[in-house]
PDB file of N, CA and C in Angstrom:
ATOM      1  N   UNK A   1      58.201 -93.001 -67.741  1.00  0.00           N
ATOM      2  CA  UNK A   1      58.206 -93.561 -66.408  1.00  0.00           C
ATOM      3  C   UNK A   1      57.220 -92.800 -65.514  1.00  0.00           C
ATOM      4  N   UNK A   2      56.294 -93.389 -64.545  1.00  0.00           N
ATOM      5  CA  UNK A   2      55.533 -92.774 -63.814  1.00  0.00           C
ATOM      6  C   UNK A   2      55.753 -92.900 -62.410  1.00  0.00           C
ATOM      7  N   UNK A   3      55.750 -91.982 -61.577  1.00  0.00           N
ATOM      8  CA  UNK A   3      55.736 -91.680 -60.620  1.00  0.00           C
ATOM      9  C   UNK A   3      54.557 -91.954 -59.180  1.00  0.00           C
ATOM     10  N   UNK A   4      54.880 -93.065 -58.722  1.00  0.00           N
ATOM     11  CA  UNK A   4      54.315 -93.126 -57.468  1.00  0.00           C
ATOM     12  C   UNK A   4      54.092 -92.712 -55.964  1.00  0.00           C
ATOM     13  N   UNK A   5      53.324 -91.845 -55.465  1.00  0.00           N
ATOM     14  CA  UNK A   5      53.674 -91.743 -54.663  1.00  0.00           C
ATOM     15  C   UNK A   5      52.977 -92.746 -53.152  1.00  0.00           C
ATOM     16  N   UNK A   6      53.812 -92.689 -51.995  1.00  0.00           N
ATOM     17  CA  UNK A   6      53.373 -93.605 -51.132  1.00  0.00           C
ATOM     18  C   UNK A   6      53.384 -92.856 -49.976  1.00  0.00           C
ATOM     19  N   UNK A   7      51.706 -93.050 -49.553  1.00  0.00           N
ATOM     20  CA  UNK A   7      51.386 -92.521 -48.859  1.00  0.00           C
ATOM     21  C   UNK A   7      51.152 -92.786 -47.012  1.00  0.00           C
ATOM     22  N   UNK A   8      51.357 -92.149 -45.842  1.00  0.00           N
ATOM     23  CA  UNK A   8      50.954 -92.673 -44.718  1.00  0.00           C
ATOM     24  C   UNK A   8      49.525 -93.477 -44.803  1.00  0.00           C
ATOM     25  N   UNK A   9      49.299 -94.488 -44.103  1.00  0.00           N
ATOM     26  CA  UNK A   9      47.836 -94.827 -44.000  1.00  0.00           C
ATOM     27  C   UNK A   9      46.830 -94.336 -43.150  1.00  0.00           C
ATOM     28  N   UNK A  10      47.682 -93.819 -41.788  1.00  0.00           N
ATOM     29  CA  UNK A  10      47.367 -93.536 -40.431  1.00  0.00           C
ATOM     30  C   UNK A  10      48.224 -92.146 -39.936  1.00  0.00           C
ATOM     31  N   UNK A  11      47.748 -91.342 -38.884  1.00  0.00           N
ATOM     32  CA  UNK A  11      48.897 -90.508 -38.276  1.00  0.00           C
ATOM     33  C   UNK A  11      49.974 -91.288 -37.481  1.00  0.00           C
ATOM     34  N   UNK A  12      51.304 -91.224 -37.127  1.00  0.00           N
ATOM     35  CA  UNK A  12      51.937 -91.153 -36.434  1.00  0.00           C
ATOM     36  C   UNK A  12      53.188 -91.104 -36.510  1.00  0.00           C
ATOM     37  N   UNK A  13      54.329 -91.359 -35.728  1.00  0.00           N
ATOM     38  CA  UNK A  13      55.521 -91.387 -36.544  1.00  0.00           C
ATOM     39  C   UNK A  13      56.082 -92.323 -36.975  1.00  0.00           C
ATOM     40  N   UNK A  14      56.819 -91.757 -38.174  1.00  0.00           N
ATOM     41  CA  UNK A  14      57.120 -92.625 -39.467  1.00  0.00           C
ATOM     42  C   UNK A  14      58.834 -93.122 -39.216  1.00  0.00           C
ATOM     43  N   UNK A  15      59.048 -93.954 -39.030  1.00  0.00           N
ATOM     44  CA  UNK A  15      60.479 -94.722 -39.150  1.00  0.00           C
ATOM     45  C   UNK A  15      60.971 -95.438 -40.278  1.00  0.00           C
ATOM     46  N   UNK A  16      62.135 -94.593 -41.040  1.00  0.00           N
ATOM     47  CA  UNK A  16      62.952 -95.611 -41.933  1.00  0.00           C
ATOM     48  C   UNK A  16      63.508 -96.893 -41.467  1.00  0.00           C
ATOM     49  N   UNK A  17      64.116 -96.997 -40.677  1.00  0.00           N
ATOM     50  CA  UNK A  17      64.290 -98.472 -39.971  1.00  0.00           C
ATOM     51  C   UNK A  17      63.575 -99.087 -38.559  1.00  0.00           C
ATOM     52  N   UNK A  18      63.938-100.702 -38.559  1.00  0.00           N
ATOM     53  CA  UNK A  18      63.503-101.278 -38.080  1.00  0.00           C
ATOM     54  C   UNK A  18      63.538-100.948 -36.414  1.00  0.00           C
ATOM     55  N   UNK A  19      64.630-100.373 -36.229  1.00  0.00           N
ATOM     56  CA  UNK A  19      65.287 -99.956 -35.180  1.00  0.00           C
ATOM     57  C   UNK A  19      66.693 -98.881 -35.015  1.00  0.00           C
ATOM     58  N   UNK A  20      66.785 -98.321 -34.207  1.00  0.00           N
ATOM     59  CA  UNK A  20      67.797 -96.925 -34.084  1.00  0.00           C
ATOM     60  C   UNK A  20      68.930 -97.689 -34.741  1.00  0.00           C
ATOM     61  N   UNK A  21      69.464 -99.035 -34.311  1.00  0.00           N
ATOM     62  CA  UNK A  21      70.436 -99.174 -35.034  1.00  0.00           C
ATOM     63  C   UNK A  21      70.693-100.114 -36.816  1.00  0.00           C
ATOM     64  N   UNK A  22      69.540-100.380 -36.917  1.00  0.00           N
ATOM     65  CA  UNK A  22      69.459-101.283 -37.712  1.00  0.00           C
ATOM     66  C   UNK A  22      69.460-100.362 -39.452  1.00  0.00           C
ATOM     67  N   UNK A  23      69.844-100.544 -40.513  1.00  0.00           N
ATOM     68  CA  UNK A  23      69.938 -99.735 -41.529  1.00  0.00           C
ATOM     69  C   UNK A  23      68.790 -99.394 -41.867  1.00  0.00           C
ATOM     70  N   UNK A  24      68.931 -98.511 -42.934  1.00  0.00           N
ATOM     71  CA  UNK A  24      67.248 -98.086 -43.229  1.00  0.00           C
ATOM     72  C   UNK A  24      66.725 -99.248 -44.577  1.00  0.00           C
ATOM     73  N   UNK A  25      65.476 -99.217 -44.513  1.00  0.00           N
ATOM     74  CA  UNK A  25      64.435 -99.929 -45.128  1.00  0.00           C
ATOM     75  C   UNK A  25      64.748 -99.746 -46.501  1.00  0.00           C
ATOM     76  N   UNK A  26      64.484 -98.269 -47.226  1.00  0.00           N
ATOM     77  CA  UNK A  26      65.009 -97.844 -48.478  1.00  0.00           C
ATOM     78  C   UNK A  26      66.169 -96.428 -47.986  1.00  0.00           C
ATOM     79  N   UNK A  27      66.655 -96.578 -49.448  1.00  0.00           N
ATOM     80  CA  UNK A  27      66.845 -95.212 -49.774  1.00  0.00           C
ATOM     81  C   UNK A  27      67.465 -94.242 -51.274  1.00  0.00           C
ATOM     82  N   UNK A  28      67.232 -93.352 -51.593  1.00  0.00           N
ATOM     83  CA  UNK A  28      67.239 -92.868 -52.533  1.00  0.00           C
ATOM     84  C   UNK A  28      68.077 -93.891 -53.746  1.00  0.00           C
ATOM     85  N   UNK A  29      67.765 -94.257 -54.562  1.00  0.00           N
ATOM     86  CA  UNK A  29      67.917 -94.826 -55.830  1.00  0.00           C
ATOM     87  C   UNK A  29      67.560 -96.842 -55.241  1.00  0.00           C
ATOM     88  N   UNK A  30      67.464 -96.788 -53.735  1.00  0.00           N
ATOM     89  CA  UNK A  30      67.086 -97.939 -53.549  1.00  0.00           C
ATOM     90  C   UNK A  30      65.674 -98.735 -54.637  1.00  0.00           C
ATOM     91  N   UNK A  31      66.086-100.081 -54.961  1.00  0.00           N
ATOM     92  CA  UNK A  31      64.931-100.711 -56.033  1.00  0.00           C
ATOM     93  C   UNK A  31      64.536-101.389 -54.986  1.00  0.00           C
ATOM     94  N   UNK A  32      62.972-101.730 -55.350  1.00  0.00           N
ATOM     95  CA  UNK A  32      61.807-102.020 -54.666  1.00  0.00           C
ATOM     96  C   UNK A  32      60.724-102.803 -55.466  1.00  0.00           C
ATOM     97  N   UNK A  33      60.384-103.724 -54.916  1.00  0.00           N
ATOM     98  CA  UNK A  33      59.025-104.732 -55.165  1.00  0.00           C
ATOM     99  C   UNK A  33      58.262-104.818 -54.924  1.00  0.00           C
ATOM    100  N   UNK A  34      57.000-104.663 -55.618  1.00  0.00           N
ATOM    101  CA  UNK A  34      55.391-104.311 -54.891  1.00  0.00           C
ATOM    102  C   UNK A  34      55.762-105.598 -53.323  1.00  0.00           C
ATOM    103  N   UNK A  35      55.071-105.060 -52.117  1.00  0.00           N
ATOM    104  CA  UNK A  35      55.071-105.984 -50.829  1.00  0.00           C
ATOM    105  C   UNK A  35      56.192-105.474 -50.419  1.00  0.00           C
ATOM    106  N   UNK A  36      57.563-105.020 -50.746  1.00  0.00           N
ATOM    107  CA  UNK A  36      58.428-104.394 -50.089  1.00  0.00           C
ATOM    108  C   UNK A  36      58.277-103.310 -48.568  1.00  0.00           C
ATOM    109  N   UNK A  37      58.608-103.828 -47.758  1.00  0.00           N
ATOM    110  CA  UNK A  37      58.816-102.948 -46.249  1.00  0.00           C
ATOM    111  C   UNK A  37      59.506-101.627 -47.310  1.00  0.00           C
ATOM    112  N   UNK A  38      58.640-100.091 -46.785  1.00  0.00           N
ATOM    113  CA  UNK A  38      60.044 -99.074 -47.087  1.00  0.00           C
ATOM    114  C   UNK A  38      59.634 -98.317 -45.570  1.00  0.00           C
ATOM    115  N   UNK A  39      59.079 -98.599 -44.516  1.00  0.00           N
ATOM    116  CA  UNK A  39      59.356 -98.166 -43.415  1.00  0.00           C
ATOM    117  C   UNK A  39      57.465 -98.533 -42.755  1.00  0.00           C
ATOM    118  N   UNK A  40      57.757 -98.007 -41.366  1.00  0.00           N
ATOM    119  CA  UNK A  40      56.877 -97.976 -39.982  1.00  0.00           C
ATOM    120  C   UNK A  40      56.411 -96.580 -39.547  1.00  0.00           C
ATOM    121  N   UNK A  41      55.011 -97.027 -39.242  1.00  0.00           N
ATOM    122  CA  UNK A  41      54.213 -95.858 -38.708  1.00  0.00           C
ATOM    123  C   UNK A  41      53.600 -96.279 -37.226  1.00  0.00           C
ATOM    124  N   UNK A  42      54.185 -95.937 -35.867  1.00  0.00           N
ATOM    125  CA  UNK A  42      54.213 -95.945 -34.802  1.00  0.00           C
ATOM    126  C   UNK A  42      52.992 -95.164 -34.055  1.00  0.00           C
ATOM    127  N   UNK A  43      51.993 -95.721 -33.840  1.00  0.00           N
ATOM    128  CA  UNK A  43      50.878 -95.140 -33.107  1.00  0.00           C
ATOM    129  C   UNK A  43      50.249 -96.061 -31.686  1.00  0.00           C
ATOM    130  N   UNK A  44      50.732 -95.177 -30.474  1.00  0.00           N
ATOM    131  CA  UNK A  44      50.746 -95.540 -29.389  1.00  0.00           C
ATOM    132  C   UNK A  44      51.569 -96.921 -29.409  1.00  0.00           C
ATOM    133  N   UNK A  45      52.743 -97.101 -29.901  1.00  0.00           N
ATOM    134  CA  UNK A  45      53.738 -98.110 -29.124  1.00  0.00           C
ATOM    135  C   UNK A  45      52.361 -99.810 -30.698  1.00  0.00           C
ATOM    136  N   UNK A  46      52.060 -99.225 -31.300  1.00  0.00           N
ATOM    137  CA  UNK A  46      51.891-100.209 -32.024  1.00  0.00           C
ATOM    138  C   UNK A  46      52.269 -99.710 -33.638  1.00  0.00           C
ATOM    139  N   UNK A  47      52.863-100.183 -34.091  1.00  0.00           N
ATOM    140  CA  UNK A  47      53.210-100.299 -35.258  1.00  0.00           C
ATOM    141  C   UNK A  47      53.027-100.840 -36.966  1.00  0.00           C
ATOM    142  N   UNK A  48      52.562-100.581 -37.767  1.00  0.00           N
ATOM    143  CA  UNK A  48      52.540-100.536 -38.436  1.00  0.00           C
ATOM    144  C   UNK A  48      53.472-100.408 -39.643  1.00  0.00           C
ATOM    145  N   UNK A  49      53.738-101.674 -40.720  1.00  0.00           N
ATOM    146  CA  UNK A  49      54.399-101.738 -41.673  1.00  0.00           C
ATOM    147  C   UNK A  49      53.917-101.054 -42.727  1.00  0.00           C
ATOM    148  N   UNK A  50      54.630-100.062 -43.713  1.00  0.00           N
ATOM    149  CA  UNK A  50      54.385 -99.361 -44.886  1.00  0.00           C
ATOM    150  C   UNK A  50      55.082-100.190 -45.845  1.00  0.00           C
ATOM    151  N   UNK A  51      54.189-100.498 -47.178  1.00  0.00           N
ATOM    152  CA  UNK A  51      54.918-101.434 -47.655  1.00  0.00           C
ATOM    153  C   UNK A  51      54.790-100.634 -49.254  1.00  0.00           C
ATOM    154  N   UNK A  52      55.650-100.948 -50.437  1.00  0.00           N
ATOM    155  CA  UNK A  52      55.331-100.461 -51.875  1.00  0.00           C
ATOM    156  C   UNK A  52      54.360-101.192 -52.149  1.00  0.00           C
ATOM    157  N   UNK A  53      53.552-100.240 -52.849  1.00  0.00           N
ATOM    158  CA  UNK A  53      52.496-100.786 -54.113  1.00  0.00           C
ATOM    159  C   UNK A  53      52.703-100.406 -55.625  1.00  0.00           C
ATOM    160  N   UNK A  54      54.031-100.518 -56.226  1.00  0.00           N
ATOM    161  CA  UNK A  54      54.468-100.602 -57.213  1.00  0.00           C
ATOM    162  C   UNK A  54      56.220-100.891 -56.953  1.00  0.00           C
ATOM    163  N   UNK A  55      56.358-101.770 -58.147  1.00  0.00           N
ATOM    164  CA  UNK A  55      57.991-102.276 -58.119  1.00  0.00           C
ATOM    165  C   UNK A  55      58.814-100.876 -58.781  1.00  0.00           C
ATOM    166  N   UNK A  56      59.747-100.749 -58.392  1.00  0.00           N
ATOM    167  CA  UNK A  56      60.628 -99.648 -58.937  1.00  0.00           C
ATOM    168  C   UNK A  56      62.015 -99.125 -58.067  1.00  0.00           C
ATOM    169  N   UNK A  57      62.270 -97.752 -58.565  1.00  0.00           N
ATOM    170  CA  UNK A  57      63.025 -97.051 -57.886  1.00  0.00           C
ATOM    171  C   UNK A  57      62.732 -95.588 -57.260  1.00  0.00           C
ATOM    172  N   UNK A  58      63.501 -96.082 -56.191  1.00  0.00           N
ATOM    173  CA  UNK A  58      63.083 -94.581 -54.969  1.00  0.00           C
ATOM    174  C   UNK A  58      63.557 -93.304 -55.363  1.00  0.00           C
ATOM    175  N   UNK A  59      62.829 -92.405 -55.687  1.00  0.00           N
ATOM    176  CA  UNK A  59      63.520 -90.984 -56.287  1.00  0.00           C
ATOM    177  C   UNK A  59      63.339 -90.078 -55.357  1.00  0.00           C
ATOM    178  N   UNK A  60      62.557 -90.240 -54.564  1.00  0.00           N
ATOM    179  CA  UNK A  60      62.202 -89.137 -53.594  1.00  0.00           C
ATOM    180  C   UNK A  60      62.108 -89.517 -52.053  1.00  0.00           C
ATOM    181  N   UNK A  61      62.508 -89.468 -50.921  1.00  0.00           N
ATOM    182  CA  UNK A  61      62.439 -89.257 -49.539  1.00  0.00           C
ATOM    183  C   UNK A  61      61.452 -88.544 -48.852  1.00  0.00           C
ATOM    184  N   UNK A  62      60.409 -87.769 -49.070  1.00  0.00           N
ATOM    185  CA  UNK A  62      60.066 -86.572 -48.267  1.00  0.00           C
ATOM    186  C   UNK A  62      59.348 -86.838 -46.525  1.00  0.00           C
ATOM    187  N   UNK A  63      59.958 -87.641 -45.700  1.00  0.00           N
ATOM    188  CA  UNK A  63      59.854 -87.687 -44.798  1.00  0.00           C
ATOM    189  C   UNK A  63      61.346 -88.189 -44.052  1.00  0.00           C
ATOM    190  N   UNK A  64      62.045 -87.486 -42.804  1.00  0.00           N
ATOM    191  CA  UNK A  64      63.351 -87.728 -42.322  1.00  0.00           C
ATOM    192  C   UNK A  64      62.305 -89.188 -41.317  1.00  0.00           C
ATOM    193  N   UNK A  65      63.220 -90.151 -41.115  1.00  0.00           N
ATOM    194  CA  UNK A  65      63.371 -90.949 -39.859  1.00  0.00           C
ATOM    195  C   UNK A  65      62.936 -90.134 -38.383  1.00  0.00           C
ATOM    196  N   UNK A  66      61.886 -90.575 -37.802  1.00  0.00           N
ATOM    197  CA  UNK A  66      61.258 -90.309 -36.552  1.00  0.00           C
ATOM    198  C   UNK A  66      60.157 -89.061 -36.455  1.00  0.00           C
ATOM    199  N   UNK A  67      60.159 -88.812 -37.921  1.00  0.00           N
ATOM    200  CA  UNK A  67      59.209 -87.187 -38.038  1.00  0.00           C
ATOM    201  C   UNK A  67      57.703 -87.774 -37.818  1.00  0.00           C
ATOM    202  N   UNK A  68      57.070 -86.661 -37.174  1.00  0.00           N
ATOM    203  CA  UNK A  68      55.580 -86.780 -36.971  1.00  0.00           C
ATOM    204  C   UNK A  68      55.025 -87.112 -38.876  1.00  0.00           C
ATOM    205  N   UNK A  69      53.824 -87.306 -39.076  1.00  0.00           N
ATOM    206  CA  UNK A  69      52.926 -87.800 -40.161  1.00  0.00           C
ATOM    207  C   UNK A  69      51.682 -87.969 -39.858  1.00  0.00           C
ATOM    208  N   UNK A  70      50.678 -87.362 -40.857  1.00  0.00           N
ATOM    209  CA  UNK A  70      49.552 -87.126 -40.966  1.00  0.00           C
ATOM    210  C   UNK A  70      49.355 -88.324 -42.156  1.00  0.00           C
ATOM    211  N   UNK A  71      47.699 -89.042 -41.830  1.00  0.00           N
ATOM    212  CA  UNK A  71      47.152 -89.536 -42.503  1.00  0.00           C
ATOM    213  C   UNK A  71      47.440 -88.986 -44.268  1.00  0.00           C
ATOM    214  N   UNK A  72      47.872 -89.701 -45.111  1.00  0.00           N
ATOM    215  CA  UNK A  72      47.554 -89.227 -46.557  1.00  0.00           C
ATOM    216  C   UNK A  72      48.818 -88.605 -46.617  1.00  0.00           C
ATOM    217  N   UNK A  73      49.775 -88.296 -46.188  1.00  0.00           N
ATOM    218  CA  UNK A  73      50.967 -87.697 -46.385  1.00  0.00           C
ATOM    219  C   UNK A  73      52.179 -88.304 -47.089  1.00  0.00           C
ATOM    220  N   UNK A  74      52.475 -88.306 -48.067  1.00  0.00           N
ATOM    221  CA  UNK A  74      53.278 -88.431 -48.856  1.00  0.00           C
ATOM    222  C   UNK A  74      54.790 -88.712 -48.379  1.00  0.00           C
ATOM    223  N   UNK A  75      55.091 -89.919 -48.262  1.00  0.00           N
ATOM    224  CA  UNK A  75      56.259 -90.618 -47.684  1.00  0.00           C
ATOM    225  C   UNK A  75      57.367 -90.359 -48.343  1.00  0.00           C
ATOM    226  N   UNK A  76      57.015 -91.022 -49.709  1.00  0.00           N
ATOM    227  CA  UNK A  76      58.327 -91.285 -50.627  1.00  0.00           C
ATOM    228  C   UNK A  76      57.995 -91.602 -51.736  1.00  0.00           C
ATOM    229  N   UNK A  77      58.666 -91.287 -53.196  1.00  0.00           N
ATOM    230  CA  UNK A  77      57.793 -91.353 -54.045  1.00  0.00           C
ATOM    231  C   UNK A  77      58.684 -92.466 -55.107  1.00  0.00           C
ATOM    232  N   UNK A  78      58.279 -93.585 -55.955  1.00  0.00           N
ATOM    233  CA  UNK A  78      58.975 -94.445 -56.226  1.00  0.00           C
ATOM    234  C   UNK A  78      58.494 -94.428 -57.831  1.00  0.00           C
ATOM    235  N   UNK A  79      59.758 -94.531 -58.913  1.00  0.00           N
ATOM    236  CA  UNK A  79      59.482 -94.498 -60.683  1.00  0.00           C
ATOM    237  C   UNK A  79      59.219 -95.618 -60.611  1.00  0.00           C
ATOM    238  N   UNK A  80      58.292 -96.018 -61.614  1.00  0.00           N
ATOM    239  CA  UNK A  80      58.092 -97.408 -61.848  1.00  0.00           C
ATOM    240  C   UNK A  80      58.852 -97.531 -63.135  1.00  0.00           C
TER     241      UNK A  80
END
């Protein structure tokens, strides 16, 4: 099994959900379909959808809900 990782495209902050109250997008052992939403990158009040580019399962998290993010930074990493 290989390991994907998914990366920011842009700086800013990164949101697991759609909204404070709404559930999160993925999460750990969550399965996923290439085009899948697994969260938002918020730069100046415009937003941006992060989506998978491989179908699988979520093994890794490495960003909490509302944390700052740098271009190229490693979101979450998904087994194919």
């Amino acid at each position: 099994m290989a390991l994907h990782d998914i990366v920011s495209p842009l700086p800013g902050t990164f949101y697991r959900r759609p909204s404070p109250e709404a559930e999160f997008y993925v999460g750990i052992d969550s399965a996923v379909q290439i085009g899948a939403i697994i969260g938002l990158v918020e730069v100046m009040k415009q937003f941006t959808e992060i989506e998978a580019s491989v179908s699988g399962r979520v093994t890794e998290l490495l960003v909490e809900d509302g944390e700052p993010v740098d271009a190229g930074q490693v979101l979450l990493r998904i087994e194919e």
